[in-house]
PDB file of N, CA and C in Angstrom:
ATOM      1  N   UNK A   1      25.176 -23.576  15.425  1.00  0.00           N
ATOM      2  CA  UNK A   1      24.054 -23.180  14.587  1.00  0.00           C
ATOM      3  C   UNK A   1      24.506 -22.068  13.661  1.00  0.00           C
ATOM      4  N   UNK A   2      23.903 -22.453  12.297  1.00  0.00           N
ATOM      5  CA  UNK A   2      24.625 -21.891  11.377  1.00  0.00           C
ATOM      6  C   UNK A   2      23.527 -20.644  11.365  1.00  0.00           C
ATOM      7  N   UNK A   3      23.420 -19.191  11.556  1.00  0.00           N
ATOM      8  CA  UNK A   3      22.480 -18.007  11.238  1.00  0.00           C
ATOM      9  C   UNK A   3      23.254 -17.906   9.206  1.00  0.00           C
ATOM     10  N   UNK A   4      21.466 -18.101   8.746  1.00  0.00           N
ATOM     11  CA  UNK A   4      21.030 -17.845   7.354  1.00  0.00           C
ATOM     12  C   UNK A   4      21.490 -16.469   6.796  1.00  0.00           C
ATOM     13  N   UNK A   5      21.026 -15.590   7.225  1.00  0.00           N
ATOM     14  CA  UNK A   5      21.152 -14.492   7.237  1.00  0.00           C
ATOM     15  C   UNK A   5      22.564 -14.274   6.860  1.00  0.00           C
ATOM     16  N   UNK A   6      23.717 -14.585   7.866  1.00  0.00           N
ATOM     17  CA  UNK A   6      24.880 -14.406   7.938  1.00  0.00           C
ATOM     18  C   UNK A   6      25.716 -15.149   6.161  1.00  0.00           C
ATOM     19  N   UNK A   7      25.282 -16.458   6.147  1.00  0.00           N
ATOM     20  CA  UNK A   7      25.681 -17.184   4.586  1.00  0.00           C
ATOM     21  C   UNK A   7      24.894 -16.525   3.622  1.00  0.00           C
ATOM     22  N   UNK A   8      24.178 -15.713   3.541  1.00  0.00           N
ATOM     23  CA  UNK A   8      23.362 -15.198   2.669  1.00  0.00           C
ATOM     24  C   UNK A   8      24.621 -13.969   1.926  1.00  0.00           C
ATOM     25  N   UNK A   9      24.972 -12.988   2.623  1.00  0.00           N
ATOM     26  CA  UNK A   9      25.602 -12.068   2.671  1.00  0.00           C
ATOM     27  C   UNK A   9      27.573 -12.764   1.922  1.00  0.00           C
ATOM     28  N   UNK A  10      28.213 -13.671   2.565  1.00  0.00           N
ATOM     29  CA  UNK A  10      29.129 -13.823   2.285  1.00  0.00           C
ATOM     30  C   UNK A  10      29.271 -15.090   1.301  1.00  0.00           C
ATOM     31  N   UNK A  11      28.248 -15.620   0.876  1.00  0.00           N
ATOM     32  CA  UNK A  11      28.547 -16.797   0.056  1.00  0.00           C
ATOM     33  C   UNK A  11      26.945 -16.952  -1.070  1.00  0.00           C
ATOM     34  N   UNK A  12      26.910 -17.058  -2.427  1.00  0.00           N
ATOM     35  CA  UNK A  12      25.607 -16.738  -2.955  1.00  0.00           C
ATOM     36  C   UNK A  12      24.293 -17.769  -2.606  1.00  0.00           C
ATOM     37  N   UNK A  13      24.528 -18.905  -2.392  1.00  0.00           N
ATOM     38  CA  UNK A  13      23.634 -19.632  -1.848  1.00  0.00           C
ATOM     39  C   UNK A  13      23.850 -20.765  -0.519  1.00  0.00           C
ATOM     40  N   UNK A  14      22.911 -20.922   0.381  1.00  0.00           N
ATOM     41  CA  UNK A  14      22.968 -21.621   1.802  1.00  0.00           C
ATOM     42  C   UNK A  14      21.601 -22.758   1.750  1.00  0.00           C
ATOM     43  N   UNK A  15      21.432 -23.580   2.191  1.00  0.00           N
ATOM     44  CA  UNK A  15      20.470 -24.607   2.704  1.00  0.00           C
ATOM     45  C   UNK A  15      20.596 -25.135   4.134  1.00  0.00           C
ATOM     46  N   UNK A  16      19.812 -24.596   5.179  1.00  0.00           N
ATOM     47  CA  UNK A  16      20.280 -24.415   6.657  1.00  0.00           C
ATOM     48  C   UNK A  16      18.664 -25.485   6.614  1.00  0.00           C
ATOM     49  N   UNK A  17      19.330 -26.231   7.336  1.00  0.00           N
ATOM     50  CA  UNK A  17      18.432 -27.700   7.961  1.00  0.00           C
ATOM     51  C   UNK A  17      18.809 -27.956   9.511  1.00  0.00           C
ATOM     52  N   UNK A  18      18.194 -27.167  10.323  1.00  0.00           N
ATOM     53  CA  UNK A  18      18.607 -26.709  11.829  1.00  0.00           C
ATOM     54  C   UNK A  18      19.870 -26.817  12.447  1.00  0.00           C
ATOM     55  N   UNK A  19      20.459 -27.568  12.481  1.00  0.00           N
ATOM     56  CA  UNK A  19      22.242 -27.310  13.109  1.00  0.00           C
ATOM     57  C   UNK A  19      23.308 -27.862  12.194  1.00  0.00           C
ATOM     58  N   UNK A  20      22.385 -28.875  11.169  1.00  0.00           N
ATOM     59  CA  UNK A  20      23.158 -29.030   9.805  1.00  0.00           C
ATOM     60  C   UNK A  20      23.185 -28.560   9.016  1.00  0.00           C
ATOM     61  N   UNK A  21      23.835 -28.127   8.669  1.00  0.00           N
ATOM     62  CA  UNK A  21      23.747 -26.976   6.818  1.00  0.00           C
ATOM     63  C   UNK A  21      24.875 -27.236   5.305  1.00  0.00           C
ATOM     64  N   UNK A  22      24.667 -27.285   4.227  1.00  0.00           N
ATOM     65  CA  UNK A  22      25.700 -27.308   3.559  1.00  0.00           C
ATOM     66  C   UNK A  22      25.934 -25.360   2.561  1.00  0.00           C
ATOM     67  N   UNK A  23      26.830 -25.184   2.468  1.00  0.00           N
ATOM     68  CA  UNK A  23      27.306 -24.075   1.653  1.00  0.00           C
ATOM     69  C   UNK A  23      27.664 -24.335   0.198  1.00  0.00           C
ATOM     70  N   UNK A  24      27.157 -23.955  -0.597  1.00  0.00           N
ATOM     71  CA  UNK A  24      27.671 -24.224  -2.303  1.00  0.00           C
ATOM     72  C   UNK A  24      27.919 -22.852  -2.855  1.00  0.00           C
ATOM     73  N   UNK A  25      28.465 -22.766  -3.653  1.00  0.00           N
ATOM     74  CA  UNK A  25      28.390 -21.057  -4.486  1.00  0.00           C
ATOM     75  C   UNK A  25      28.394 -21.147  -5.602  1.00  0.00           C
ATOM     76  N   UNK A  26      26.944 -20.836  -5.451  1.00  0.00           N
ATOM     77  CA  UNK A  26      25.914 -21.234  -7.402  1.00  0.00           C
ATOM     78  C   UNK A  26      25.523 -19.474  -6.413  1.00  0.00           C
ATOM     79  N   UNK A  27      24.682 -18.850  -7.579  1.00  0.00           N
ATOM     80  CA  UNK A  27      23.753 -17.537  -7.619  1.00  0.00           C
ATOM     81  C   UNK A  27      22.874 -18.281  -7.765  1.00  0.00           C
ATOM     82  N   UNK A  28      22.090 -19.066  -6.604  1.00  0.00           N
ATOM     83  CA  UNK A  28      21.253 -19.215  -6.378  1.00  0.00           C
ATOM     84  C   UNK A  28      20.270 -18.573  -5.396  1.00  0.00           C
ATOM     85  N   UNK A  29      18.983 -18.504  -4.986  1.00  0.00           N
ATOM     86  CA  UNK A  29      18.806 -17.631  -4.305  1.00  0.00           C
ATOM     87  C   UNK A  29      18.888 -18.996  -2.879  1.00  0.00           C
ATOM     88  N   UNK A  30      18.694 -17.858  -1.782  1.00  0.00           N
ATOM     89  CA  UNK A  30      18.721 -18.833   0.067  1.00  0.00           C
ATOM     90  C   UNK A  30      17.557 -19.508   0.268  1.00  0.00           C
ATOM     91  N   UNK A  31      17.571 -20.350   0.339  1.00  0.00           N
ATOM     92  CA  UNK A  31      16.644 -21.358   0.567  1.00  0.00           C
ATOM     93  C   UNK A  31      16.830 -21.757   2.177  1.00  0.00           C
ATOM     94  N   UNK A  32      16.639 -21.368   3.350  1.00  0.00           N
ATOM     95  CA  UNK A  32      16.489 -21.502   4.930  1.00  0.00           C
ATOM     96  C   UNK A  32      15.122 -22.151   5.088  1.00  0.00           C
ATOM     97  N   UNK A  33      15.493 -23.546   5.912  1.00  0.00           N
ATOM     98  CA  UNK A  33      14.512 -24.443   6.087  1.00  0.00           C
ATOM     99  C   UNK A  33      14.226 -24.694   7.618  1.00  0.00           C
ATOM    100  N   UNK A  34      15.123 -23.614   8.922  1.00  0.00           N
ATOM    101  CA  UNK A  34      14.805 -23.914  10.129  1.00  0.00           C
ATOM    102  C   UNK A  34      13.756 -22.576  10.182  1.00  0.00           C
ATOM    103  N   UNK A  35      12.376 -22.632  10.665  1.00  0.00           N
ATOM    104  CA  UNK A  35      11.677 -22.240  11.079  1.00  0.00           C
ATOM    105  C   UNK A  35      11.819 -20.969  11.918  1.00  0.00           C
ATOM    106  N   UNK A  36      13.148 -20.933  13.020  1.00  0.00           N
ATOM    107  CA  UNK A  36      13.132 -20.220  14.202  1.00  0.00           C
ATOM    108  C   UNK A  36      14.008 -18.905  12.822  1.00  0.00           C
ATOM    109  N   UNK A  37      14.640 -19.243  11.973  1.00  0.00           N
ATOM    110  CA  UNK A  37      15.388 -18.226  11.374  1.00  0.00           C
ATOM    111  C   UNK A  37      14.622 -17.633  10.543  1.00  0.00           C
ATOM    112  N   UNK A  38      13.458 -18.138   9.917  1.00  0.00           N
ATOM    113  CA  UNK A  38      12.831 -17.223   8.747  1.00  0.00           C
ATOM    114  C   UNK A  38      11.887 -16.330   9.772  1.00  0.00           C
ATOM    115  N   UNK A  39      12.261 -15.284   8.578  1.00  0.00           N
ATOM    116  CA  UNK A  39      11.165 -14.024   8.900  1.00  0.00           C
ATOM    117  C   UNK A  39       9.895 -13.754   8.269  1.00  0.00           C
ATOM    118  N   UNK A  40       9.065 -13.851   8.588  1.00  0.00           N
ATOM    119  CA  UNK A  40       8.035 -13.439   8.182  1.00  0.00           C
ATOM    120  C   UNK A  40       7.222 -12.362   8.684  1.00  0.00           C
ATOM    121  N   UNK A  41       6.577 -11.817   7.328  1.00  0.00           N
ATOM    122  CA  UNK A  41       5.998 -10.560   7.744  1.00  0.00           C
ATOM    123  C   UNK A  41       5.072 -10.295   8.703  1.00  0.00           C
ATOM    124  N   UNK A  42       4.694  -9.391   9.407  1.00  0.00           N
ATOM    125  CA  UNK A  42       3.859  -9.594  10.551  1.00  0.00           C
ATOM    126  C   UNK A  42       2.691  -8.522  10.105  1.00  0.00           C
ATOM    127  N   UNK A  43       1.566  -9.565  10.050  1.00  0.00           N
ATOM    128  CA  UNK A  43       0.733  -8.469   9.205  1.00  0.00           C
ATOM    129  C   UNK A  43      -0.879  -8.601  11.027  1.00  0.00           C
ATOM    130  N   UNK A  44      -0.882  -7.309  11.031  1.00  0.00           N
ATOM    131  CA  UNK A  44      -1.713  -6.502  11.963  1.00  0.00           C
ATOM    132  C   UNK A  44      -2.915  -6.633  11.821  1.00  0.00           C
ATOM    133  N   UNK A  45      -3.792  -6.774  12.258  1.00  0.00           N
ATOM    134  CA  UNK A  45      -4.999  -6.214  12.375  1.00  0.00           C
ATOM    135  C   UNK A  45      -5.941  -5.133  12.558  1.00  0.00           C
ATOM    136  N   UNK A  46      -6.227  -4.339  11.356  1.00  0.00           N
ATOM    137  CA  UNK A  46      -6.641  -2.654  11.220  1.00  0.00           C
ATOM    138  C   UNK A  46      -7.892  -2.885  12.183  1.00  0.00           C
ATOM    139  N   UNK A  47      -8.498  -1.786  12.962  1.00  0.00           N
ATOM    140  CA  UNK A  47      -8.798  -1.428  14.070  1.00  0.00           C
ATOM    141  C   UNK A  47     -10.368  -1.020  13.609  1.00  0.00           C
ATOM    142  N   UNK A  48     -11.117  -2.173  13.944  1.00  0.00           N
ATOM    143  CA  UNK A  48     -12.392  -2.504  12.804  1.00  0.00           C
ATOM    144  C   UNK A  48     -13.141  -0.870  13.360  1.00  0.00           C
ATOM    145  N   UNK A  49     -13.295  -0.218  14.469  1.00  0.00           N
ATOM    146  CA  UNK A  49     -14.042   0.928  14.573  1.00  0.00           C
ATOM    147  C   UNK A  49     -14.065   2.222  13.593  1.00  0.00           C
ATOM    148  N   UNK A  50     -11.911   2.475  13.065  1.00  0.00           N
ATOM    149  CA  UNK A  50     -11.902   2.862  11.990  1.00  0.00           C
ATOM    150  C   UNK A  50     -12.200   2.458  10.722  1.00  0.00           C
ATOM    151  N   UNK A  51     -12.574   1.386  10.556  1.00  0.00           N
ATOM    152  CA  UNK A  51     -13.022   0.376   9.707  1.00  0.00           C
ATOM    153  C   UNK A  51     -14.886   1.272   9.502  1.00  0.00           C
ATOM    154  N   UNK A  52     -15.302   0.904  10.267  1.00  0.00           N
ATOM    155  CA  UNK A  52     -16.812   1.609  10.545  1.00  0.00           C
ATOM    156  C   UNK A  52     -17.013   2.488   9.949  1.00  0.00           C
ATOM    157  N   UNK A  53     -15.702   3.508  10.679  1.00  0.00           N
ATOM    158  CA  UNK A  53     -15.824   5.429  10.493  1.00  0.00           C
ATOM    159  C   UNK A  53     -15.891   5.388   8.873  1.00  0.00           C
ATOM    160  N   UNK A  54     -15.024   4.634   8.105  1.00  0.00           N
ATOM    161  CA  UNK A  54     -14.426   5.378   6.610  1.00  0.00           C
ATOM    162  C   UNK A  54     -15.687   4.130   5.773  1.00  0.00           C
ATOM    163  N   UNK A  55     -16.222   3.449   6.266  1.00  0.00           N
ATOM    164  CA  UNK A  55     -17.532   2.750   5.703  1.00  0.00           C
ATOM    165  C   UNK A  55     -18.223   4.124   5.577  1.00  0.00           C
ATOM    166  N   UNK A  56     -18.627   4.585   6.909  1.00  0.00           N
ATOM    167  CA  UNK A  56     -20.440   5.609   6.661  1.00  0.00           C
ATOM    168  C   UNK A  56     -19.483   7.000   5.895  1.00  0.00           C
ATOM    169  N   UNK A  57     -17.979   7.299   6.156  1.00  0.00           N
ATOM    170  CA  UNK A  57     -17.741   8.467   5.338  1.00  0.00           C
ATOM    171  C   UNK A  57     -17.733   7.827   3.818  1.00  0.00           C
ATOM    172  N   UNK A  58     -17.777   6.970   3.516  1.00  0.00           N
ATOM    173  CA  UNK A  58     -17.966   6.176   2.006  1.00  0.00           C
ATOM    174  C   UNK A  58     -18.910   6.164   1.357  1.00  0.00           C
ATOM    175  N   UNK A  59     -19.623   5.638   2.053  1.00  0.00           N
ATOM    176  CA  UNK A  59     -21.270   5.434   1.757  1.00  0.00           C
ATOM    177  C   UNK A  59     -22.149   6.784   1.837  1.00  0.00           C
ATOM    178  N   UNK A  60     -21.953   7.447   2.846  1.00  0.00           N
ATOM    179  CA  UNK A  60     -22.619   9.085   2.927  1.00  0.00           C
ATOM    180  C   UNK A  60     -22.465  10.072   1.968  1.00  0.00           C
ATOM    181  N   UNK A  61     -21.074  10.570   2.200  1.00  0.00           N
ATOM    182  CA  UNK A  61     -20.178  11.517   2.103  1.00  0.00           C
ATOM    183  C   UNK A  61     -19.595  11.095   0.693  1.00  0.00           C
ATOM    184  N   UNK A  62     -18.396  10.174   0.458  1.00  0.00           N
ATOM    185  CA  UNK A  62     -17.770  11.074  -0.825  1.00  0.00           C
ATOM    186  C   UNK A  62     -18.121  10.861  -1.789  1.00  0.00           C
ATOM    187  N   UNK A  63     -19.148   9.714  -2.145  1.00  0.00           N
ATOM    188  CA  UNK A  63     -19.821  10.026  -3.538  1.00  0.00           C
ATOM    189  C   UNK A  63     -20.537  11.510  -3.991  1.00  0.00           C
ATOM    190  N   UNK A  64     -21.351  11.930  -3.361  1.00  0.00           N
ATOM    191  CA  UNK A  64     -21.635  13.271  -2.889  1.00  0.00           C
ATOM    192  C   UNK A  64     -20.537  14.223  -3.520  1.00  0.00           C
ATOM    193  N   UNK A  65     -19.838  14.467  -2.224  1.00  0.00           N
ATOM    194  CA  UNK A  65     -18.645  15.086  -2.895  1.00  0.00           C
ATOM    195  C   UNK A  65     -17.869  14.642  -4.448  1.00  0.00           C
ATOM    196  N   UNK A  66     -17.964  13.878  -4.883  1.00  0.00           N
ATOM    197  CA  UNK A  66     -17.122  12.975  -5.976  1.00  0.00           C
ATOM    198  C   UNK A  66     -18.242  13.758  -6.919  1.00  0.00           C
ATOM    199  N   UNK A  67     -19.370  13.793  -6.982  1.00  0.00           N
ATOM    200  CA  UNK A  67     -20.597  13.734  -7.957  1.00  0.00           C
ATOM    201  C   UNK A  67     -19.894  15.372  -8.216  1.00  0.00           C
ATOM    202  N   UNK A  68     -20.007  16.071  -7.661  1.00  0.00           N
ATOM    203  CA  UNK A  68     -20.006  17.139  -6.743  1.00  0.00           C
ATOM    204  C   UNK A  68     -18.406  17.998  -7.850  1.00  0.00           C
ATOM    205  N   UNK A  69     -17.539  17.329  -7.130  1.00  0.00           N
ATOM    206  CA  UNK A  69     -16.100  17.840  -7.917  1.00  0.00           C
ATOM    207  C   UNK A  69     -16.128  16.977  -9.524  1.00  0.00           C
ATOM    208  N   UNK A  70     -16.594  16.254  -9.946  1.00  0.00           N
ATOM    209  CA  UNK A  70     -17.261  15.645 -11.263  1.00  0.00           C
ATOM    210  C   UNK A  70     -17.532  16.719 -12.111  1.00  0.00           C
ATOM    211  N   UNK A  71     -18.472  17.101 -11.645  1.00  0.00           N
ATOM    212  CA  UNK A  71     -19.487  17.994 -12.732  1.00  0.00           C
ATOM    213  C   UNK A  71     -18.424  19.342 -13.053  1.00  0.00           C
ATOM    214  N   UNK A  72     -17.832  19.933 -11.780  1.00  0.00           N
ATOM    215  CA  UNK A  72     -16.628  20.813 -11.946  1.00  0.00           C
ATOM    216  C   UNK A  72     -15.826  20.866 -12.746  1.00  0.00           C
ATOM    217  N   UNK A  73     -15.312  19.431 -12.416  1.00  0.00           N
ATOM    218  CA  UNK A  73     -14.015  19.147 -13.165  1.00  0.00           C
ATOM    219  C   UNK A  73     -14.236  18.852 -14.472  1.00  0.00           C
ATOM    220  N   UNK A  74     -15.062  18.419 -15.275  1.00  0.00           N
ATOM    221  CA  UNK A  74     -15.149  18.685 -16.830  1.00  0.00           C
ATOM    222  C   UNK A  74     -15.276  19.729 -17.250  1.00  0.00           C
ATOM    223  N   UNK A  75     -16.224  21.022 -16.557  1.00  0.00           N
ATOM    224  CA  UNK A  75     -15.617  22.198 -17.106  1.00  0.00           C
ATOM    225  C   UNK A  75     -14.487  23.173 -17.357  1.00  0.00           C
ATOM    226  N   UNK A  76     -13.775  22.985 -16.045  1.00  0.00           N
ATOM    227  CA  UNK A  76     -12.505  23.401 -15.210  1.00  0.00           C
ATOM    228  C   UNK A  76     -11.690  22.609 -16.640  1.00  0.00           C
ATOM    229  N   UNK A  77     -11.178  21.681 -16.573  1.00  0.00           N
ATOM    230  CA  UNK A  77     -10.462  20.715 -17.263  1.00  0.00           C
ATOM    231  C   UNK A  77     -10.327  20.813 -18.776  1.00  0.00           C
ATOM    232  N   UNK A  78     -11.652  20.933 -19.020  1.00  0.00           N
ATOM    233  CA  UNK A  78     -11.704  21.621 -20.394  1.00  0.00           C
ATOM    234  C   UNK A  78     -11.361  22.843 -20.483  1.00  0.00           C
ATOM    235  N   UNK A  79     -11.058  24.255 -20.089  1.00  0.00           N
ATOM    236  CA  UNK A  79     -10.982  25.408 -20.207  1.00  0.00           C
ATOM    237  C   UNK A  79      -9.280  25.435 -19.646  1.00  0.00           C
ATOM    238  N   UNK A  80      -8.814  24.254 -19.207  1.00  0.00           N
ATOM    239  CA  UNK A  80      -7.365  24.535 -18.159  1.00  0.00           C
ATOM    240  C   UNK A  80      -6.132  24.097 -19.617  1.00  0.00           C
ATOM    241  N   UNK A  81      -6.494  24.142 -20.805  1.00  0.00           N
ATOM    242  CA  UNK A  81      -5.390  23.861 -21.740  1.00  0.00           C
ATOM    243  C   UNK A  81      -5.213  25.401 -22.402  1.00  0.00           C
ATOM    244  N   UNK A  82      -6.404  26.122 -22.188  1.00  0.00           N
ATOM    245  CA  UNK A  82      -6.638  27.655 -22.775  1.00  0.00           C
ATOM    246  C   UNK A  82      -6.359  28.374 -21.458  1.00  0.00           C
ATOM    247  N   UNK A  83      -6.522  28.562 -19.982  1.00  0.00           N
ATOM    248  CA  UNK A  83      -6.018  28.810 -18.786  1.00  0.00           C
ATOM    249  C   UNK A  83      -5.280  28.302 -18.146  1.00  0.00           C
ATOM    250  N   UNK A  84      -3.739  28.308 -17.726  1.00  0.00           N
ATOM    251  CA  UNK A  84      -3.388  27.232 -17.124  1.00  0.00           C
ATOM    252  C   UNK A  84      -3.477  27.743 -15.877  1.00  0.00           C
ATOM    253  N   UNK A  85      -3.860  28.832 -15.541  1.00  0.00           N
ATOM    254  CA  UNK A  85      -4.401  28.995 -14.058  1.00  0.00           C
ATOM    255  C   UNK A  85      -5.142  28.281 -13.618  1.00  0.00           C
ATOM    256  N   UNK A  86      -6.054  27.457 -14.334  1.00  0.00           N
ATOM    257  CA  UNK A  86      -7.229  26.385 -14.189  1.00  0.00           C
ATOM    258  C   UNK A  86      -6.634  24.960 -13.869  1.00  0.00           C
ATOM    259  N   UNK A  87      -5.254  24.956 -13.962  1.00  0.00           N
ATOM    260  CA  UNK A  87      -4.543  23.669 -13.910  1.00  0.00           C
ATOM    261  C   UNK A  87      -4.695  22.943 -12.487  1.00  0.00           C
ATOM    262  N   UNK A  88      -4.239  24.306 -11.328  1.00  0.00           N
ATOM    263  CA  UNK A  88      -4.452  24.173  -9.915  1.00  0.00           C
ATOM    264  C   UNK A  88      -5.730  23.423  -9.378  1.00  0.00           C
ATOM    265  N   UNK A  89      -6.631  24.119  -9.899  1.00  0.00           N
ATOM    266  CA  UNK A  89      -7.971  23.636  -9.695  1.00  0.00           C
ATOM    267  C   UNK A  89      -8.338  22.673 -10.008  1.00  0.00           C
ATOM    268  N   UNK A  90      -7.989  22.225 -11.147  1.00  0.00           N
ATOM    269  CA  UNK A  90      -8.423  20.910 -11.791  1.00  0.00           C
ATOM    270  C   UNK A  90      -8.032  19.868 -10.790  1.00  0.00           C
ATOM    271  N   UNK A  91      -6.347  19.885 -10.622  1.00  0.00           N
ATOM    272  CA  UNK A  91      -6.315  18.915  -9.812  1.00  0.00           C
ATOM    273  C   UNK A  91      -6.850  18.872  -8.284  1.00  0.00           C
ATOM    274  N   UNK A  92      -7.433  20.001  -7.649  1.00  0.00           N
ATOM    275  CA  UNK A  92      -7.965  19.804  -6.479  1.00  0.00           C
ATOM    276  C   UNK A  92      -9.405  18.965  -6.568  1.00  0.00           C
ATOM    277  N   UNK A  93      -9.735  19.234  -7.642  1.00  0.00           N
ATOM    278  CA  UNK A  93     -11.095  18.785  -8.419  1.00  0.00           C
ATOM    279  C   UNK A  93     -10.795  17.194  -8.497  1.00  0.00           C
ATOM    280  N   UNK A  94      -9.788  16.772  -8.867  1.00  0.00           N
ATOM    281  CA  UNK A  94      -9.293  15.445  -9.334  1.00  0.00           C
ATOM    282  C   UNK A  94      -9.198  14.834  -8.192  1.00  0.00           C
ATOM    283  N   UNK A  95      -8.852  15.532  -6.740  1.00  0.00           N
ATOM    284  CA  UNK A  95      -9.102  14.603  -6.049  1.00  0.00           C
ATOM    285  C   UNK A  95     -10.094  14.447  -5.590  1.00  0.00           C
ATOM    286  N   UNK A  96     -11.061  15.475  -5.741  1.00  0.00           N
ATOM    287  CA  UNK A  96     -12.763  15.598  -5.038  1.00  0.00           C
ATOM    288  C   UNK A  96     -12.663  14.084  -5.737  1.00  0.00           C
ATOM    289  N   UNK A  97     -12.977  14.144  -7.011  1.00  0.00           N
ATOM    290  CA  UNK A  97     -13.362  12.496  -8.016  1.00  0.00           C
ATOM    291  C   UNK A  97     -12.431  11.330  -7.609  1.00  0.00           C
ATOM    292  N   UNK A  98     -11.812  11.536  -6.921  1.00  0.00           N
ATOM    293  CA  UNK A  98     -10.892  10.266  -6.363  1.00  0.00           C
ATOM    294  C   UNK A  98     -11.188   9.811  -4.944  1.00  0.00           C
ATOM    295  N   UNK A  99     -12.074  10.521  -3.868  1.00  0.00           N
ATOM    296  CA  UNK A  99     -12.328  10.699  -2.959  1.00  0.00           C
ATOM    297  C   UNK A  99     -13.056   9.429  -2.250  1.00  0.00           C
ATOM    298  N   UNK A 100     -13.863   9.039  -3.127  1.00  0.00           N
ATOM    299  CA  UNK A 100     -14.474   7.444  -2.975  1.00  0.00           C
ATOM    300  C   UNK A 100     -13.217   6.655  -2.679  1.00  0.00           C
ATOM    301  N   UNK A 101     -11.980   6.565  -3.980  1.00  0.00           N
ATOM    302  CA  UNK A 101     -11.111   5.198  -3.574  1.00  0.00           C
ATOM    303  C   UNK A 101     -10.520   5.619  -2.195  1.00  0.00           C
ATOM    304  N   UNK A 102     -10.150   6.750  -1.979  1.00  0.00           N
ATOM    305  CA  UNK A 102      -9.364   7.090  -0.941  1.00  0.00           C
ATOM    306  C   UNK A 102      -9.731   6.463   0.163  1.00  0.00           C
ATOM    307  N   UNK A 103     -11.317   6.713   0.225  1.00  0.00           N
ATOM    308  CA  UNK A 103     -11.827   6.257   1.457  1.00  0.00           C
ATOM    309  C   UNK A 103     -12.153   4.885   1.609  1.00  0.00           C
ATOM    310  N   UNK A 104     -12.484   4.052   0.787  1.00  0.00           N
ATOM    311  CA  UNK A 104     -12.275   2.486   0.004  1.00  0.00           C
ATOM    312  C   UNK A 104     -10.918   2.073   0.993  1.00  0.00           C
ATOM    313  N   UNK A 105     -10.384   2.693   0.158  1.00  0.00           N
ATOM    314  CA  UNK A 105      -8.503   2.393   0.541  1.00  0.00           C
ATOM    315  C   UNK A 105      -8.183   2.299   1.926  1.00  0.00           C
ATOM    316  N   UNK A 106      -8.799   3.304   2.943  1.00  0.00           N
ATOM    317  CA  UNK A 106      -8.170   3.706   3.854  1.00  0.00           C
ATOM    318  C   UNK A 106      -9.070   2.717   4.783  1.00  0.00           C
ATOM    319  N   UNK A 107     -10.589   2.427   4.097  1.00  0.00           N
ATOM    320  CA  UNK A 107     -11.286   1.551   5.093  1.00  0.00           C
ATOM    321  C   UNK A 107     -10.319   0.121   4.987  1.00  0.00           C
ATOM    322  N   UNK A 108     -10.152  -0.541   3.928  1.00  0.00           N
ATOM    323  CA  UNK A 108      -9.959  -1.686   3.602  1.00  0.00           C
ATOM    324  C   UNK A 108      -8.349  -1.711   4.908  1.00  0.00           C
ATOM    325  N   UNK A 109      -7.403  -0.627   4.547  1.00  0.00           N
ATOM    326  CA  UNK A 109      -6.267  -1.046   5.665  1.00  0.00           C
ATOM    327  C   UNK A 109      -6.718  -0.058   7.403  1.00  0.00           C
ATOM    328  N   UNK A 110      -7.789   0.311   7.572  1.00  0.00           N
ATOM    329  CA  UNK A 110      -8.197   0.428   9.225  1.00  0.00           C
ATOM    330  C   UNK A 110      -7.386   1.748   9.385  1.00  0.00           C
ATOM    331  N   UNK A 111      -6.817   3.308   8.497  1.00  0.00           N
ATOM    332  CA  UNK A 111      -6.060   4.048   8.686  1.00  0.00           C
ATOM    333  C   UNK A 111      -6.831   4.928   9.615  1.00  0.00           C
ATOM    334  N   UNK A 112      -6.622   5.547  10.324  1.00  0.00           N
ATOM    335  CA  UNK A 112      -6.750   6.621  11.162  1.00  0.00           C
ATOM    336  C   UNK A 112      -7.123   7.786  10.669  1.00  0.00           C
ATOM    337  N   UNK A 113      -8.280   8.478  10.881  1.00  0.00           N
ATOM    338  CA  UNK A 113      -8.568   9.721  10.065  1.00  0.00           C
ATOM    339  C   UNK A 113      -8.051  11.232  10.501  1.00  0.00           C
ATOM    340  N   UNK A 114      -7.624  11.090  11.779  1.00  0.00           N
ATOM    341  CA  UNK A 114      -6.903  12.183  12.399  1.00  0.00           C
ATOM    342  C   UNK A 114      -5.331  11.694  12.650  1.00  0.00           C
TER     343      UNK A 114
END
C-alpha cells in the first residue's frame, strides 16, 4: 500500500486507487481516491449552553452597551485628530460598537466566556 501523503512530497503528482496506484510527474495537484488515507477536517460541535449564554448576552447586553460606546465615540473620534490622547479611547470605544459582532461571533462558534 502505497501512503499518498508520502508521493505527494517526493514526486509532483500521485493517483492512489487502494493498493494500486500510478506515479506521473506533471505539477499537478494529488488527487488520493482510497478513503482510509484522506483527511478530513473534523469539525466539532460548539456546546449549545454556551450557545444560550452569548444569545441573552446579545440580545440584553451589548446593544446597550454598543448604543452606549456609539454616542461616545463620535465625539471622542471627532476631537482625537486635534487630541491624539483621544486616540486610546476611541479605540476602546470602537470596541464598545463592535461588541454585538463579537458576541454574534462567539455565539455562532459555542466559545467559552471564561
Amino acid at each position: 500500500m502505497v501512503n499518498c501523503n508520502l508521493l505527494r512530497r517526493f514526486v509532483g503528482f500521485s493517483i492512489c486507487f487502494g493498493t494500486s496506484y500510478a506515479v506521473h510527474r506533471l505539477s499537478l495537484p494529488i488527487l488520493c481516491l482510497n478513503h482510509s488515507e484522506q483527511t478530513t477536517p473534523h469539525i466539532t460541535m460548539p456546546n449549545p449552553l454556551w450557545f444560550i449564554f452569548w444569545l441573552l448576552v446579545f440580545w440584553f447586553i451589548s446593544f446597550f452597551v454598543a448604543f452606549f460606546c456609539a454616542f461616545f465615540y463620535i465625539w471622542v473620534y471627532a476631537f482625537a485628530s486635534c487630541i491624539p490622547a483621544l486616540t486610546g479611547i476611541a479605540d476602546i470605544l470602537l470596541q464598545g460598537v463592535q461588541f454585538p459582532f463579537y458576541c454574534g461571533k462567539a455565539m455562532l462558534e459555542g466559545r467559552q466566556a471564561f
